[in-house]
N, C-alpha and C. Protein backbone atom coordinates (compact mmCIF):
# COMPACT_ATOMS: atom_id res chain seq x y z
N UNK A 1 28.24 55.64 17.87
CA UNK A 1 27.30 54.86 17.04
C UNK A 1 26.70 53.77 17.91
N UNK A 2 25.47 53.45 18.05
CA UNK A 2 24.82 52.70 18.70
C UNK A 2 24.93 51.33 18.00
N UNK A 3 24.41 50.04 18.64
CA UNK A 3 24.64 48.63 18.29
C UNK A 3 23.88 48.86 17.27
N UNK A 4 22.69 49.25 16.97
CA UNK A 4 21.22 48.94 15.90
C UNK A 4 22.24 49.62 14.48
N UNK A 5 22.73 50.43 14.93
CA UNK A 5 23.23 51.26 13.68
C UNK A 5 24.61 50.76 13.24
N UNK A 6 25.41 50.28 13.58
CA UNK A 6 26.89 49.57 13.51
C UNK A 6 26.18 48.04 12.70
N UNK A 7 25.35 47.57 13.53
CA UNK A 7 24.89 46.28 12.89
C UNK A 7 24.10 46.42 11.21
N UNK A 8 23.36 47.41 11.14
CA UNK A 8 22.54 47.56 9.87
C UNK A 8 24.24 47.92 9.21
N UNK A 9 24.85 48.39 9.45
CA UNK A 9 26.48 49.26 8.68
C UNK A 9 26.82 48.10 8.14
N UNK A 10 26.74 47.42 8.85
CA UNK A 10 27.46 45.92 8.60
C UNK A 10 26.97 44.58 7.87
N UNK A 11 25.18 44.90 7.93
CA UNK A 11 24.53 44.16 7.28
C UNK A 11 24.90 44.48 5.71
N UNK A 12 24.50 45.84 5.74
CA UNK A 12 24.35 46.63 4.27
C UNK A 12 26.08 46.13 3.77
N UNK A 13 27.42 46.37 4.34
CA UNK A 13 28.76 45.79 3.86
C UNK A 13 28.47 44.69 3.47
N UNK A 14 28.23 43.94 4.02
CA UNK A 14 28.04 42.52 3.65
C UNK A 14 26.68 42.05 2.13
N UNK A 15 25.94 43.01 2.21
CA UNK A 15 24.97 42.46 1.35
C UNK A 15 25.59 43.32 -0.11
N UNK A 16 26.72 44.38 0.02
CA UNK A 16 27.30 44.87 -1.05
C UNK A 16 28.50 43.67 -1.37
N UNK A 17 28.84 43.18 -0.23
CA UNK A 17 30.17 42.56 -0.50
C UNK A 17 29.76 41.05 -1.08
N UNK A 18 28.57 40.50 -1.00
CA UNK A 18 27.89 39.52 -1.52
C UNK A 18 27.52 39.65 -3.33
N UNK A 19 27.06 40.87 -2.92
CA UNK A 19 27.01 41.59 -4.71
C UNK A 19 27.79 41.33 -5.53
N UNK A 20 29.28 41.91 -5.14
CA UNK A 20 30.17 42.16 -5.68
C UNK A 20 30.69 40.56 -6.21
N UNK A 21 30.56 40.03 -5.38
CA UNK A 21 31.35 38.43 -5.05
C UNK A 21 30.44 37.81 -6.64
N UNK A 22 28.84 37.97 -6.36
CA UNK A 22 28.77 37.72 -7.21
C UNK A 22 28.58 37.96 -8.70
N UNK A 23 28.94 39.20 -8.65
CA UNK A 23 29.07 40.04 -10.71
C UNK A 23 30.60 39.04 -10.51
N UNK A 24 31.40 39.47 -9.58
CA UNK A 24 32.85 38.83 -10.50
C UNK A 24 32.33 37.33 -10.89
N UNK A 25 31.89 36.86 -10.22
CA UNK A 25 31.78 35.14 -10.28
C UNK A 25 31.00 35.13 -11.92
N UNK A 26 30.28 35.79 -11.82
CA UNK A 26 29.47 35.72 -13.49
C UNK A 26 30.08 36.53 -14.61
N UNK A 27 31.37 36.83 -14.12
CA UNK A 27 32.64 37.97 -15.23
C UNK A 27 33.54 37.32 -15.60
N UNK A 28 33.23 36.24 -14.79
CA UNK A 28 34.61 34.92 -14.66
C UNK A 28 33.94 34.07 -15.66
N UNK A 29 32.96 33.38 -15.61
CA UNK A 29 32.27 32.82 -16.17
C UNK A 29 32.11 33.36 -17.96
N UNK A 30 31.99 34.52 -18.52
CA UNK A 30 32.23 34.96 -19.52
C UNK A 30 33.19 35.10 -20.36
N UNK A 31 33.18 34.41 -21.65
CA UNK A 31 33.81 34.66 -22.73
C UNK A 31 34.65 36.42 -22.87
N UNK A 32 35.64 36.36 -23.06
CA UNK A 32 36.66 37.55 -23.14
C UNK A 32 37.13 37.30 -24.49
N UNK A 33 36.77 38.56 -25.35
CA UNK A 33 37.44 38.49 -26.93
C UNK A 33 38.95 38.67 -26.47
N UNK A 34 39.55 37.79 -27.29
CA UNK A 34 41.15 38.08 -27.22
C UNK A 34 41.58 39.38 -27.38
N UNK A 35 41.44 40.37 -28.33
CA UNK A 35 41.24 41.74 -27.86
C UNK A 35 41.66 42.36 -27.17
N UNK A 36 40.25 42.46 -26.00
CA UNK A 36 40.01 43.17 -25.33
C UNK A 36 41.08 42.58 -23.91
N UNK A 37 41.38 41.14 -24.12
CA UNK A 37 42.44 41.00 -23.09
C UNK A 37 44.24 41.47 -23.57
N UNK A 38 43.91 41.67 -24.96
CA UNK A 38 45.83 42.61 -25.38
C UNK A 38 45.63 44.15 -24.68
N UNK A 39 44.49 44.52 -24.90
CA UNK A 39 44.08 46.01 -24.25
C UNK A 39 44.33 46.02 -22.90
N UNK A 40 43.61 44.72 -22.16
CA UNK A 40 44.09 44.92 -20.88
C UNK A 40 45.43 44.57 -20.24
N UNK A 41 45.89 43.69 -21.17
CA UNK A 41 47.29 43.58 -20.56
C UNK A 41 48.06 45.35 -20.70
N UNK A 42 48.12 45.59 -22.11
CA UNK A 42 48.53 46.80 -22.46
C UNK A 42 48.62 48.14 -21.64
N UNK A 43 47.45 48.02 -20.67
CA UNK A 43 46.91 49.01 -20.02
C UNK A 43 47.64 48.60 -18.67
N UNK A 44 47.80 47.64 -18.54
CA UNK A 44 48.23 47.11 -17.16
C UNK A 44 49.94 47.18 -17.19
N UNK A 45 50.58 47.31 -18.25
CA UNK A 45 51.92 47.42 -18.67
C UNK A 45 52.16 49.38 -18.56
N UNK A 46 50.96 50.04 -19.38
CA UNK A 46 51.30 51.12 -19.23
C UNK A 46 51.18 51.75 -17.89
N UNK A 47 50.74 51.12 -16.42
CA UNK A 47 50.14 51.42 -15.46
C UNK A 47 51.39 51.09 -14.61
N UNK A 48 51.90 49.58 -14.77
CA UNK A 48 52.93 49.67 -14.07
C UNK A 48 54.08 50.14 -14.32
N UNK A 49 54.60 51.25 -15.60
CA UNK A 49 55.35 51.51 -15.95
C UNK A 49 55.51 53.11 -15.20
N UNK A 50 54.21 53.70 -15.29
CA UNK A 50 54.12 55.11 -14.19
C UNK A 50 54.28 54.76 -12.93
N UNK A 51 53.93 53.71 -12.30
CA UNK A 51 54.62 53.52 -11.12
C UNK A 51 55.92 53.78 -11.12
N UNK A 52 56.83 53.42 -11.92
CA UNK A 52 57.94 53.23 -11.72
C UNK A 52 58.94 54.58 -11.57
């Protein structure tokens, strides 16, 4: 892989990894119905339980 092409690889990582950074930052920022956080605990209980 040449420098021009490793560098754009790396631009494009970074301008996804900027993305990302910021949906969570504005997911954080949002109201969560109580709910939907028993669901996720729930889900996260049934998840670590197949690990096991």
């Amino acid at each position: 892989m040449d420098d021009s092409r490793a560098s754009a690889d790396a631009d494009a990582e970074k301008a996804v990894d900027e993305r990302i950074a910021s949906l969570v930052q504005k997911m954080r920022k949002e109201a969560v119905p109580e709910r939907l956080l028993e669901l996720a605990r729930e889900l996260q209980k049934a998840l670590d339980e197949r690990k096991r």
